[in-house]
ModelCIF file with pLDDT and N, C-alpha, C, O atoms, coordinates in Angstrom:
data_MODEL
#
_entry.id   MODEL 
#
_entity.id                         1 
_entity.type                       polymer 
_entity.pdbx_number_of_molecules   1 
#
_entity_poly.entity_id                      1 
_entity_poly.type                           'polypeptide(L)' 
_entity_poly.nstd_linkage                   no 
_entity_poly.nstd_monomer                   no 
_entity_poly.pdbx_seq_one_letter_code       
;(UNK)(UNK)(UNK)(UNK)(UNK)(UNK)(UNK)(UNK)(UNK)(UNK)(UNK)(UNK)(UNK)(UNK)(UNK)(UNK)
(UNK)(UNK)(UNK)(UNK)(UNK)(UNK)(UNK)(UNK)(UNK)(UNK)(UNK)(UNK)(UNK)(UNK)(UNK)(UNK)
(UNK)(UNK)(UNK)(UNK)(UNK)(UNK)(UNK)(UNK)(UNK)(UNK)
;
_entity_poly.pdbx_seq_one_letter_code_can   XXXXXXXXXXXXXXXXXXXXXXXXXXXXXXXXXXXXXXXXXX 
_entity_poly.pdbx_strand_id                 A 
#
loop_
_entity_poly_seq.entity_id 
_entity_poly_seq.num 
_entity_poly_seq.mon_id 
_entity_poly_seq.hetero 
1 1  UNK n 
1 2  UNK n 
1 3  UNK n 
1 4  UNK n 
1 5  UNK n 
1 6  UNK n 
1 7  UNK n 
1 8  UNK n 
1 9  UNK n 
1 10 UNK n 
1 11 UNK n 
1 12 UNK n 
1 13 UNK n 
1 14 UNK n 
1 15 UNK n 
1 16 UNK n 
1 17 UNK n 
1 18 UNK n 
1 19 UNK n 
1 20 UNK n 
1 21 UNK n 
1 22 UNK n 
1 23 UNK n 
1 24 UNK n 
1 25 UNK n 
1 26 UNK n 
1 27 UNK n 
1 28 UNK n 
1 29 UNK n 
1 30 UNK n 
1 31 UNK n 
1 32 UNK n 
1 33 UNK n 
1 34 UNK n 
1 35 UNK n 
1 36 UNK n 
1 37 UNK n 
1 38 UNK n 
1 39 UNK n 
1 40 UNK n 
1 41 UNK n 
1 42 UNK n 
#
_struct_asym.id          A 
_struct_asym.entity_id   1 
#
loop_
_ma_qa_metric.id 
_ma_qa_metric.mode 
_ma_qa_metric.name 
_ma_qa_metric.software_group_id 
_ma_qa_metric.type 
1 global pLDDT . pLDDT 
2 local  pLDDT . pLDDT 
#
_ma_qa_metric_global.metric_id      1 
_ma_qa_metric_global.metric_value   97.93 
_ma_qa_metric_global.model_id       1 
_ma_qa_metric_global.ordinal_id     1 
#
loop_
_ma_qa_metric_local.label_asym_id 
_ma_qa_metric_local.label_comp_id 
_ma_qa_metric_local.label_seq_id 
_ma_qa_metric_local.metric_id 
_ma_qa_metric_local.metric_value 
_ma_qa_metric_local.model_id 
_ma_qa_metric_local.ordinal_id 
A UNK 1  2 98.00 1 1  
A UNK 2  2 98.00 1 2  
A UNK 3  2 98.00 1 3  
A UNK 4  2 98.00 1 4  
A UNK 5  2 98.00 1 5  
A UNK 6  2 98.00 1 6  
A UNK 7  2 98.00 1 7  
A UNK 8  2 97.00 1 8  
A UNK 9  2 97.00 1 9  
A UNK 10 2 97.00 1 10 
A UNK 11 2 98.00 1 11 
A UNK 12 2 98.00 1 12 
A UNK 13 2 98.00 1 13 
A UNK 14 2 98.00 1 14 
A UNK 15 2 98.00 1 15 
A UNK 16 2 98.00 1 16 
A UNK 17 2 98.00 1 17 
A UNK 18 2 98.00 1 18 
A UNK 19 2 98.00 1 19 
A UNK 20 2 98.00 1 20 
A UNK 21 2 98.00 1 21 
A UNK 22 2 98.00 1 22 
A UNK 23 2 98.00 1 23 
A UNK 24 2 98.00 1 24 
A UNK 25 2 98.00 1 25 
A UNK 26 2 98.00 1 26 
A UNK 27 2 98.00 1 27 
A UNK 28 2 98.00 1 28 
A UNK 29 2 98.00 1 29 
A UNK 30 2 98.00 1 30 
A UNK 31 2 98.00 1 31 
A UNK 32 2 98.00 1 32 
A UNK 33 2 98.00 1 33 
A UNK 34 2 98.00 1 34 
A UNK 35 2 98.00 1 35 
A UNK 36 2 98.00 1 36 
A UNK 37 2 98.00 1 37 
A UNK 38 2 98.00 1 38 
A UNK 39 2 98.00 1 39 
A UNK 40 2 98.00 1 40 
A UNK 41 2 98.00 1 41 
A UNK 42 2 98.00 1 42 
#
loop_
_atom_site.group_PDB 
_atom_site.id 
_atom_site.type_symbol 
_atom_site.label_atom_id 
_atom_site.label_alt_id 
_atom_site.label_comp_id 
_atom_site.label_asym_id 
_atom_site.label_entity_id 
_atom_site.label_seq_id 
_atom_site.pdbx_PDB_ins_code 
_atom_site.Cartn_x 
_atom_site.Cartn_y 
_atom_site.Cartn_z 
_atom_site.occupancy 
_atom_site.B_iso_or_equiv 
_atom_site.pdbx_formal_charge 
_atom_site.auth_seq_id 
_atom_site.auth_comp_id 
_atom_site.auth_asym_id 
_atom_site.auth_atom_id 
_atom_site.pdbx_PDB_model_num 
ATOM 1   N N  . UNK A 1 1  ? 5.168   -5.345  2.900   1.00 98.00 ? 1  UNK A N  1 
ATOM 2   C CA . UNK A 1 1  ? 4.721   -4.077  3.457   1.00 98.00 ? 1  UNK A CA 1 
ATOM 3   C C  . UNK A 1 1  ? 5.842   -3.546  4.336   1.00 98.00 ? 1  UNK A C  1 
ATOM 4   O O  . UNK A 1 1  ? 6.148   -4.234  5.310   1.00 98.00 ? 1  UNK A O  1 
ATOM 5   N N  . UNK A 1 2  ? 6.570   -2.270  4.087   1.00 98.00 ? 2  UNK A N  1 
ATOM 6   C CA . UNK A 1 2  ? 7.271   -2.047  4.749   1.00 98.00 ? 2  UNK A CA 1 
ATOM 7   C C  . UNK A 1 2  ? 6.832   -1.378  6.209   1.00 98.00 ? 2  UNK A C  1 
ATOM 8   O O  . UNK A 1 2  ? 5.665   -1.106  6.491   1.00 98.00 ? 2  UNK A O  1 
ATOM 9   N N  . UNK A 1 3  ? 8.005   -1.154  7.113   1.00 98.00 ? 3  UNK A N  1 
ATOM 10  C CA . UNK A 1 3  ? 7.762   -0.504  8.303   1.00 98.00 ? 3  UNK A CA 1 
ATOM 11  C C  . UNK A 1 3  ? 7.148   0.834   8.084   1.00 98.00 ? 3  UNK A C  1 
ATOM 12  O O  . UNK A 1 3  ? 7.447   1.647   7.210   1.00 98.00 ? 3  UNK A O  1 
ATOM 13  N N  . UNK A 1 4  ? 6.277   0.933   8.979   1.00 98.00 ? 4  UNK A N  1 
ATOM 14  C CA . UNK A 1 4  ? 5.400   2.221   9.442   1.00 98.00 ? 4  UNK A CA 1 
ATOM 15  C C  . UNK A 1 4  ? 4.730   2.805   8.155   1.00 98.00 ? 4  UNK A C  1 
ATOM 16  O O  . UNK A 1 4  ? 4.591   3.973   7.790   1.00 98.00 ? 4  UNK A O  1 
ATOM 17  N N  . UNK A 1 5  ? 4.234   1.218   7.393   1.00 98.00 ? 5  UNK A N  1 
ATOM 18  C CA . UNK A 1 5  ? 2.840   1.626   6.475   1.00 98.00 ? 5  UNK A CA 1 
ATOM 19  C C  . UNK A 1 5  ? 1.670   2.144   7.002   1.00 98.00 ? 5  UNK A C  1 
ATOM 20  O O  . UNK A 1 5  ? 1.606   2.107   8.231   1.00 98.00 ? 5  UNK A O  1 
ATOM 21  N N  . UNK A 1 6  ? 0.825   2.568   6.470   1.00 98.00 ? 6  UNK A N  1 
ATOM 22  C CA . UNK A 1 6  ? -0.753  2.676   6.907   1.00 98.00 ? 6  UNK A CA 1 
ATOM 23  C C  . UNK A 1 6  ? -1.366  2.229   6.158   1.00 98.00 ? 6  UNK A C  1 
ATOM 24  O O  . UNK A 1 6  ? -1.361  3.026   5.220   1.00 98.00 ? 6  UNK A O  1 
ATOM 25  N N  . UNK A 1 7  ? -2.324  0.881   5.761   1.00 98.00 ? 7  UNK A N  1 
ATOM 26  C CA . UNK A 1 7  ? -3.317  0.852   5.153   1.00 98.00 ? 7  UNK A CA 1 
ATOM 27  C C  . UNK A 1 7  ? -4.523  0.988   6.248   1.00 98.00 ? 7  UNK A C  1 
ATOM 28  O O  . UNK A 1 7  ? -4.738  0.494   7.355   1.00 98.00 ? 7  UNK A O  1 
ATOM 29  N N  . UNK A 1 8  ? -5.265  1.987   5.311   1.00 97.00 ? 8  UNK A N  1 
ATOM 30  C CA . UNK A 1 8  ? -6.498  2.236   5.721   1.00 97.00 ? 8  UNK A CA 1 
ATOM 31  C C  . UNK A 1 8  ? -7.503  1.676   5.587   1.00 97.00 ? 8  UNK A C  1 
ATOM 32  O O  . UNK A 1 8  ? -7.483  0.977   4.574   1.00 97.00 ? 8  UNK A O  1 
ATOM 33  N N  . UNK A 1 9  ? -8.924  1.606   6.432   1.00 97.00 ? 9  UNK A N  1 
ATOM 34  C CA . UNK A 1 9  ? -9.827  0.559   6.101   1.00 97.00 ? 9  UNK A CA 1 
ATOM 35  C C  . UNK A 1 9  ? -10.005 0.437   4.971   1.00 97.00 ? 9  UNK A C  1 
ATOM 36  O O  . UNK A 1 9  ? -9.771  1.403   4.245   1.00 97.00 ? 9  UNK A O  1 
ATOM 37  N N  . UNK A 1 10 ? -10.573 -1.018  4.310   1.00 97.00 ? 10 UNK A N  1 
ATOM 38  C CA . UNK A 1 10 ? -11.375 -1.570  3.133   1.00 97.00 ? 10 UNK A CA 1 
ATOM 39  C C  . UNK A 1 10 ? -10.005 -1.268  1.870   1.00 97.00 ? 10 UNK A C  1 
ATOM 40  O O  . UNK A 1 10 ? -10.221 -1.330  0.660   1.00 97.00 ? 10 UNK A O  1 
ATOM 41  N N  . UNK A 1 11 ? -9.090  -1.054  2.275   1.00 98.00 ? 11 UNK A N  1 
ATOM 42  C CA . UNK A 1 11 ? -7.937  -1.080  1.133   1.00 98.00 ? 11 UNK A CA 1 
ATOM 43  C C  . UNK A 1 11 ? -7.853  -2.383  0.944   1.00 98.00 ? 11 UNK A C  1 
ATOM 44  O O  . UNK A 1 11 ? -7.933  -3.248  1.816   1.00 98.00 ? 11 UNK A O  1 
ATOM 45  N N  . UNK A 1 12 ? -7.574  -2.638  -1.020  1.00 98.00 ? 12 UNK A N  1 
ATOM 46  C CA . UNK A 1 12 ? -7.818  -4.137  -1.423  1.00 98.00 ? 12 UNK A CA 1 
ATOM 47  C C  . UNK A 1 12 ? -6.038  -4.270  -1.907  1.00 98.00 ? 12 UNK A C  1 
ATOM 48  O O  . UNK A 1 12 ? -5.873  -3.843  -3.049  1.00 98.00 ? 12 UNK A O  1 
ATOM 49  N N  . UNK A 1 13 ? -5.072  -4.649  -1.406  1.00 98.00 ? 13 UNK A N  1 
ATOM 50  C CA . UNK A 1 13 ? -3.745  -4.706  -1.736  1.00 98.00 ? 13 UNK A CA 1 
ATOM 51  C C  . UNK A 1 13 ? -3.556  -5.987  -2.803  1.00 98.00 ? 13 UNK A C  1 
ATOM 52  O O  . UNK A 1 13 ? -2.911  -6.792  -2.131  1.00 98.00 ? 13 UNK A O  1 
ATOM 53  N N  . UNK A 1 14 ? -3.705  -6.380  -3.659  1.00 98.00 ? 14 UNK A N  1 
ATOM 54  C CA . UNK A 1 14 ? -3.635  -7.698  -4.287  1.00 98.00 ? 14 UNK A CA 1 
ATOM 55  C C  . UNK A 1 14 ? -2.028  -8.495  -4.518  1.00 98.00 ? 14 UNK A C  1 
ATOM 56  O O  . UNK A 1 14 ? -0.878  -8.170  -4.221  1.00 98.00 ? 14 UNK A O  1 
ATOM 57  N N  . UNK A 1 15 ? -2.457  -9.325  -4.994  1.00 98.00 ? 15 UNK A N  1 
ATOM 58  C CA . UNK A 1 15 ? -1.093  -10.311 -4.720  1.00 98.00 ? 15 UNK A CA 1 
ATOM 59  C C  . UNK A 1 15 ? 0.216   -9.843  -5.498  1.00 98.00 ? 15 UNK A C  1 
ATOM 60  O O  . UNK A 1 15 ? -0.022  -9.389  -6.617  1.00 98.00 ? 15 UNK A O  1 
ATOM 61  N N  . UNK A 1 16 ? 1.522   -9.867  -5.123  1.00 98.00 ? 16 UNK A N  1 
ATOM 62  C CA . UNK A 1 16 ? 2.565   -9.458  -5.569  1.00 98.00 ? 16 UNK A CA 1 
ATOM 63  C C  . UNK A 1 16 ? 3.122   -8.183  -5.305  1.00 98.00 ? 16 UNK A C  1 
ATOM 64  O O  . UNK A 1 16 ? 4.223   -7.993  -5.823  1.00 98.00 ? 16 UNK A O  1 
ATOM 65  N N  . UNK A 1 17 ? 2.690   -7.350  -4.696  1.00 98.00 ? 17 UNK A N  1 
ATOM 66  C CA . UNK A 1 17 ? 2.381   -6.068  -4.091  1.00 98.00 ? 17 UNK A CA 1 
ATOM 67  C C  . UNK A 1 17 ? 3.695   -5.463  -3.198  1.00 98.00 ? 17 UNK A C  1 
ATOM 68  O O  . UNK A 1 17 ? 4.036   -6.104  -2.205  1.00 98.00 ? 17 UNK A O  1 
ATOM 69  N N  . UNK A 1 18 ? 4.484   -4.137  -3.583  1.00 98.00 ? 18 UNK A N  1 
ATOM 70  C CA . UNK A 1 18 ? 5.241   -4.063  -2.666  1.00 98.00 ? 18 UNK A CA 1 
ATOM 71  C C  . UNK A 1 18 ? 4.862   -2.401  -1.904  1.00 98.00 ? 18 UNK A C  1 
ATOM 72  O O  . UNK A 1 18 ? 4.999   -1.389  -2.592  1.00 98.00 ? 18 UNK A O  1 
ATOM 73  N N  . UNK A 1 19 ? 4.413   -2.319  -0.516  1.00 98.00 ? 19 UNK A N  1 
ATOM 74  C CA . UNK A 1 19 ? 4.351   -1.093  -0.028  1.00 98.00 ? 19 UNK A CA 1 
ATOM 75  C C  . UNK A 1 19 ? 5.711   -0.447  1.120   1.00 98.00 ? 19 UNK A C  1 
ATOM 76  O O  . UNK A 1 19 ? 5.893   -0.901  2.249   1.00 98.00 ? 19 UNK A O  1 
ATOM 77  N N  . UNK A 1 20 ? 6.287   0.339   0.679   1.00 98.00 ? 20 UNK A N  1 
ATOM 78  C CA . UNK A 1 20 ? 7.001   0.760   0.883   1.00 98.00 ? 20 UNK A CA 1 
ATOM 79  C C  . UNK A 1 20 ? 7.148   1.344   2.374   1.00 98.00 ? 20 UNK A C  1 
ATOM 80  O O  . UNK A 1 20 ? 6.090   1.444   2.995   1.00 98.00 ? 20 UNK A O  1 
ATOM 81  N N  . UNK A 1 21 ? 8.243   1.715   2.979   1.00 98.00 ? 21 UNK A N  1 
ATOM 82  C CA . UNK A 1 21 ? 8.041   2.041   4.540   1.00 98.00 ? 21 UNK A CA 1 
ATOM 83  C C  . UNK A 1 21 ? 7.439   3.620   4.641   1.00 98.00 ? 21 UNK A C  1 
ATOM 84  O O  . UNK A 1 21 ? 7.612   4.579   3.890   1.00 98.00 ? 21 UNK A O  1 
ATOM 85  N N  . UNK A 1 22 ? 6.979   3.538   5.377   1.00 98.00 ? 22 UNK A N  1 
ATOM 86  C CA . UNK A 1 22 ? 5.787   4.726   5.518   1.00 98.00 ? 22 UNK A CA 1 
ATOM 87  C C  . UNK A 1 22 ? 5.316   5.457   4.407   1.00 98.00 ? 22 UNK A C  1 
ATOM 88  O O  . UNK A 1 22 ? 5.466   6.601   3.979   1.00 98.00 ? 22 UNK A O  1 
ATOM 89  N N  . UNK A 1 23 ? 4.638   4.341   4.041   1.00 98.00 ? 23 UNK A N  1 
ATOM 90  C CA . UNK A 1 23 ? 3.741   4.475   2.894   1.00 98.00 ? 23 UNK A CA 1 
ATOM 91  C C  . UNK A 1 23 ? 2.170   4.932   3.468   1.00 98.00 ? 23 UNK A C  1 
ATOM 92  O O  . UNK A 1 23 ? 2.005   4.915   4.688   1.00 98.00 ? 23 UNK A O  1 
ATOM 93  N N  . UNK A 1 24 ? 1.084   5.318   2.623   1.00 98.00 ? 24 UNK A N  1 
ATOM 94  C CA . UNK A 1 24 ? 0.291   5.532   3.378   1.00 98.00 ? 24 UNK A CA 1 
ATOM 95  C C  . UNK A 1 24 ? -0.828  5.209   2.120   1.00 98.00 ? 24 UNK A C  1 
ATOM 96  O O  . UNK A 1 24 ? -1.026  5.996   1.194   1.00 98.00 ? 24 UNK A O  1 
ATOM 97  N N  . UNK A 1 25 ? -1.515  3.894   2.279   1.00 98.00 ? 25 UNK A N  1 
ATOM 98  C CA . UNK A 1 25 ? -2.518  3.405   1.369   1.00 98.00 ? 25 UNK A CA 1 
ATOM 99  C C  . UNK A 1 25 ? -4.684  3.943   1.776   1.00 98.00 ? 25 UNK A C  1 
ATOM 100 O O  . UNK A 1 25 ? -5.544  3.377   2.450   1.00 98.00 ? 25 UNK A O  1 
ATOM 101 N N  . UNK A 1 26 ? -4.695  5.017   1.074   1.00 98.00 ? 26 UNK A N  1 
ATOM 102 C CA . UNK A 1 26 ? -6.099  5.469   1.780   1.00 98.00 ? 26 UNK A CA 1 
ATOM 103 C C  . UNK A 1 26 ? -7.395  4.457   1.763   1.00 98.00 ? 26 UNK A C  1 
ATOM 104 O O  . UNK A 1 26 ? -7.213  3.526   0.979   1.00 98.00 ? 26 UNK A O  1 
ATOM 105 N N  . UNK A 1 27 ? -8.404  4.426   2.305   1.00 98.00 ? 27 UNK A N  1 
ATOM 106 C CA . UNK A 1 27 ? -8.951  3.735   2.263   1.00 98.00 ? 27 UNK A CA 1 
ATOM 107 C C  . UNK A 1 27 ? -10.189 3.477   0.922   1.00 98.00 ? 27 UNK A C  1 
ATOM 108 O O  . UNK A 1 27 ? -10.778 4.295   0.216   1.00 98.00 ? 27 UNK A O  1 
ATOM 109 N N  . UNK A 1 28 ? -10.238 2.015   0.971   1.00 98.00 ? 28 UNK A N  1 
ATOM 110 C CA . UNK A 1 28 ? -11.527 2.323   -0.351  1.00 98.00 ? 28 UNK A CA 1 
ATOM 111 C C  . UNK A 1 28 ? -10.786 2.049   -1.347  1.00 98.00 ? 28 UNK A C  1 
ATOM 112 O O  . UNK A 1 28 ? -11.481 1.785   -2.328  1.00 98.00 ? 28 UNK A O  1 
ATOM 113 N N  . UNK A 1 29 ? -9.161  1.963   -1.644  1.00 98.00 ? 29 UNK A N  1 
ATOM 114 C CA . UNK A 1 29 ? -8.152  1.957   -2.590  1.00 98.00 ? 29 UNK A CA 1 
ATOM 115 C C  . UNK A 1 29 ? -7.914  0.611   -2.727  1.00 98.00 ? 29 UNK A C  1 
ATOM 116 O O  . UNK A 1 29 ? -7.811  -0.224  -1.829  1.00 98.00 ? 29 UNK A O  1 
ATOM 117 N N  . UNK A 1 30 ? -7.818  0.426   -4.179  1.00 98.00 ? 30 UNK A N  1 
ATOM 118 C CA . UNK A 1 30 ? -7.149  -0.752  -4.914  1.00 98.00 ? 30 UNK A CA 1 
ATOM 119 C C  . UNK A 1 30 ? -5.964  -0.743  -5.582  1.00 98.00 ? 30 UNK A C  1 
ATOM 120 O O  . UNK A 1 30 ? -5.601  0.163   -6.332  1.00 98.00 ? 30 UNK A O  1 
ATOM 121 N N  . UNK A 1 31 ? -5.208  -1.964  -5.267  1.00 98.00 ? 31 UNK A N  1 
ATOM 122 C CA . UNK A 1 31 ? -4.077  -1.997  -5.764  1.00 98.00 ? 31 UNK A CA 1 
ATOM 123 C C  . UNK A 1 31 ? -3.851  -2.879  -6.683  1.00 98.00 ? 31 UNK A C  1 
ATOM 124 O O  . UNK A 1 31 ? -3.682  -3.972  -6.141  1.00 98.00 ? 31 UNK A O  1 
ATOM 125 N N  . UNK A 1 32 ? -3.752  -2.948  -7.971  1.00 98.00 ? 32 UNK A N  1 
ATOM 126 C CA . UNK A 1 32 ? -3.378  -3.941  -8.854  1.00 98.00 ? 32 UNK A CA 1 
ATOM 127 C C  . UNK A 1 32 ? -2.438  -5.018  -8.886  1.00 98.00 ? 32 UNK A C  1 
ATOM 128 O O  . UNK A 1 32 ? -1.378  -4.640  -8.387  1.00 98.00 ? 32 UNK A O  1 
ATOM 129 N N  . UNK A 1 33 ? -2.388  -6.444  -9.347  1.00 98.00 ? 33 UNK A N  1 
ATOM 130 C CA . UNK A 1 33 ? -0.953  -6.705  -8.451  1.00 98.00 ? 33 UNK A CA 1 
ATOM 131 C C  . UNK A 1 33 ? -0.152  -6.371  -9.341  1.00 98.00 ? 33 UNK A C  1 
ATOM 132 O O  . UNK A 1 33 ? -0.395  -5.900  -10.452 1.00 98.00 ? 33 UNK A O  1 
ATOM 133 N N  . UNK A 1 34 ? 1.104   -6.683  -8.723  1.00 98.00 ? 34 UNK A N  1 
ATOM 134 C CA . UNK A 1 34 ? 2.807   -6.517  -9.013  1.00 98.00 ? 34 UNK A CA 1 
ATOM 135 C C  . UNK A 1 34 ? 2.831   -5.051  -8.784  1.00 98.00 ? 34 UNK A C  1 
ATOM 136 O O  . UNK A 1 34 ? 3.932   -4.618  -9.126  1.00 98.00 ? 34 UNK A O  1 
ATOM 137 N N  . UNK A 1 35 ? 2.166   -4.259  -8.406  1.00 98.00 ? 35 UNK A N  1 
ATOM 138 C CA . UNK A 1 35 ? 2.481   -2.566  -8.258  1.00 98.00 ? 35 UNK A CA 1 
ATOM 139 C C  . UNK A 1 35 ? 3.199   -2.386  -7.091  1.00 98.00 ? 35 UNK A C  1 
ATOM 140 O O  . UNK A 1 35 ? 3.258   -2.998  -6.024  1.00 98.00 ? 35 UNK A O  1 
ATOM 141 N N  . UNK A 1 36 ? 3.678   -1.499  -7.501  1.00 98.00 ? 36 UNK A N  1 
ATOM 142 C CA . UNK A 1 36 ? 4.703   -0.945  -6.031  1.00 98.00 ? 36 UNK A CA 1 
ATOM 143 C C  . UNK A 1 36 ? 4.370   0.716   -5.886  1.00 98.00 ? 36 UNK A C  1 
ATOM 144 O O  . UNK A 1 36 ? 4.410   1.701   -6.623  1.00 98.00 ? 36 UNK A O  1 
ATOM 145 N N  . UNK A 1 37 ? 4.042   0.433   -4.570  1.00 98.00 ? 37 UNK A N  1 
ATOM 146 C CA . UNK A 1 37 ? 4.097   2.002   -3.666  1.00 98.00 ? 37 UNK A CA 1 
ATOM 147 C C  . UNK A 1 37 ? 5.386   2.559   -3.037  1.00 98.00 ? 37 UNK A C  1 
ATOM 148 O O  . UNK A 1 37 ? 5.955   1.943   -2.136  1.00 98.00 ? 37 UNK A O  1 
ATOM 149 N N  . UNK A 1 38 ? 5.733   3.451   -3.404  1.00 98.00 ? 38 UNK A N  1 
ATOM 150 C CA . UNK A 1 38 ? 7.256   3.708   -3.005  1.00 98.00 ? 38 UNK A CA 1 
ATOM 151 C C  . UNK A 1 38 ? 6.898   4.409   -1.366  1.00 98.00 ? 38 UNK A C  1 
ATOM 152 O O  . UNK A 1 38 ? 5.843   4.797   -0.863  1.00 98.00 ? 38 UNK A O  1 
ATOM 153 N N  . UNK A 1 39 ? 8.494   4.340   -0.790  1.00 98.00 ? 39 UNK A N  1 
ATOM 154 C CA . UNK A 1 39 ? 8.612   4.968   0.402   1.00 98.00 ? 39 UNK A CA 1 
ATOM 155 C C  . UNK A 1 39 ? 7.548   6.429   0.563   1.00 98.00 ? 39 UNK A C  1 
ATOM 156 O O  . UNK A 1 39 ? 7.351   7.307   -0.277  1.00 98.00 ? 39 UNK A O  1 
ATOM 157 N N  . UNK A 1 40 ? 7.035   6.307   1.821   1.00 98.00 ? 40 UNK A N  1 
ATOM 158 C CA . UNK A 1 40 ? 6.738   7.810   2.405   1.00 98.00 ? 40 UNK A CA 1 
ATOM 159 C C  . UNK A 1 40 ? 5.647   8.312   1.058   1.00 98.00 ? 40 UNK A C  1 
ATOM 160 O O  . UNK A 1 40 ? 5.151   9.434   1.165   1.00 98.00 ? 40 UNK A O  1 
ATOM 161 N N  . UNK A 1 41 ? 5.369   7.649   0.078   1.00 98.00 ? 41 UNK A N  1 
ATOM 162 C CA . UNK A 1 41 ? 4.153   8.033   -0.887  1.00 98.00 ? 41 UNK A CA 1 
ATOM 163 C C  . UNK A 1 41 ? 2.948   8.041   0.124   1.00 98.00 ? 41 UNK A C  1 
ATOM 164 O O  . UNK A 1 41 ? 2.873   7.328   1.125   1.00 98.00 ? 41 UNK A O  1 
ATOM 165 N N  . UNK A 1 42 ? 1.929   9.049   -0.335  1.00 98.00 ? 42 UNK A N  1 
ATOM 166 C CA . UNK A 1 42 ? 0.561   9.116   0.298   1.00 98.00 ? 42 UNK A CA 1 
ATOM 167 C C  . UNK A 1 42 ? -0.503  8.419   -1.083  1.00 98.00 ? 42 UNK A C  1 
ATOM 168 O O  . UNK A 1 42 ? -1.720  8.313   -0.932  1.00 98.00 ? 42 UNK A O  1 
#
């Protein structure tokens, strides 16, 4: 998880996972693993 992510409540991030620096994961959201959230994505 990079610097100045946000995951939001009840976000399910699963294993292998890369979130990017100020990324912003909303809540209620699932992440599949091995996915990547790039920088500054909402």
């Amino acid at each position: 998880v990079g610097d100045g992510a946000i995951i939001i409540n009840y976000a399910g991030i699963t294993g292998h996972c890369e979130i990017g620096e100020r990324a912003t994961v909303g809540g209620l959201t699932g992440v599949l693993p091995f996915t990547r959230v790039g920088a500054y994505a909402y």
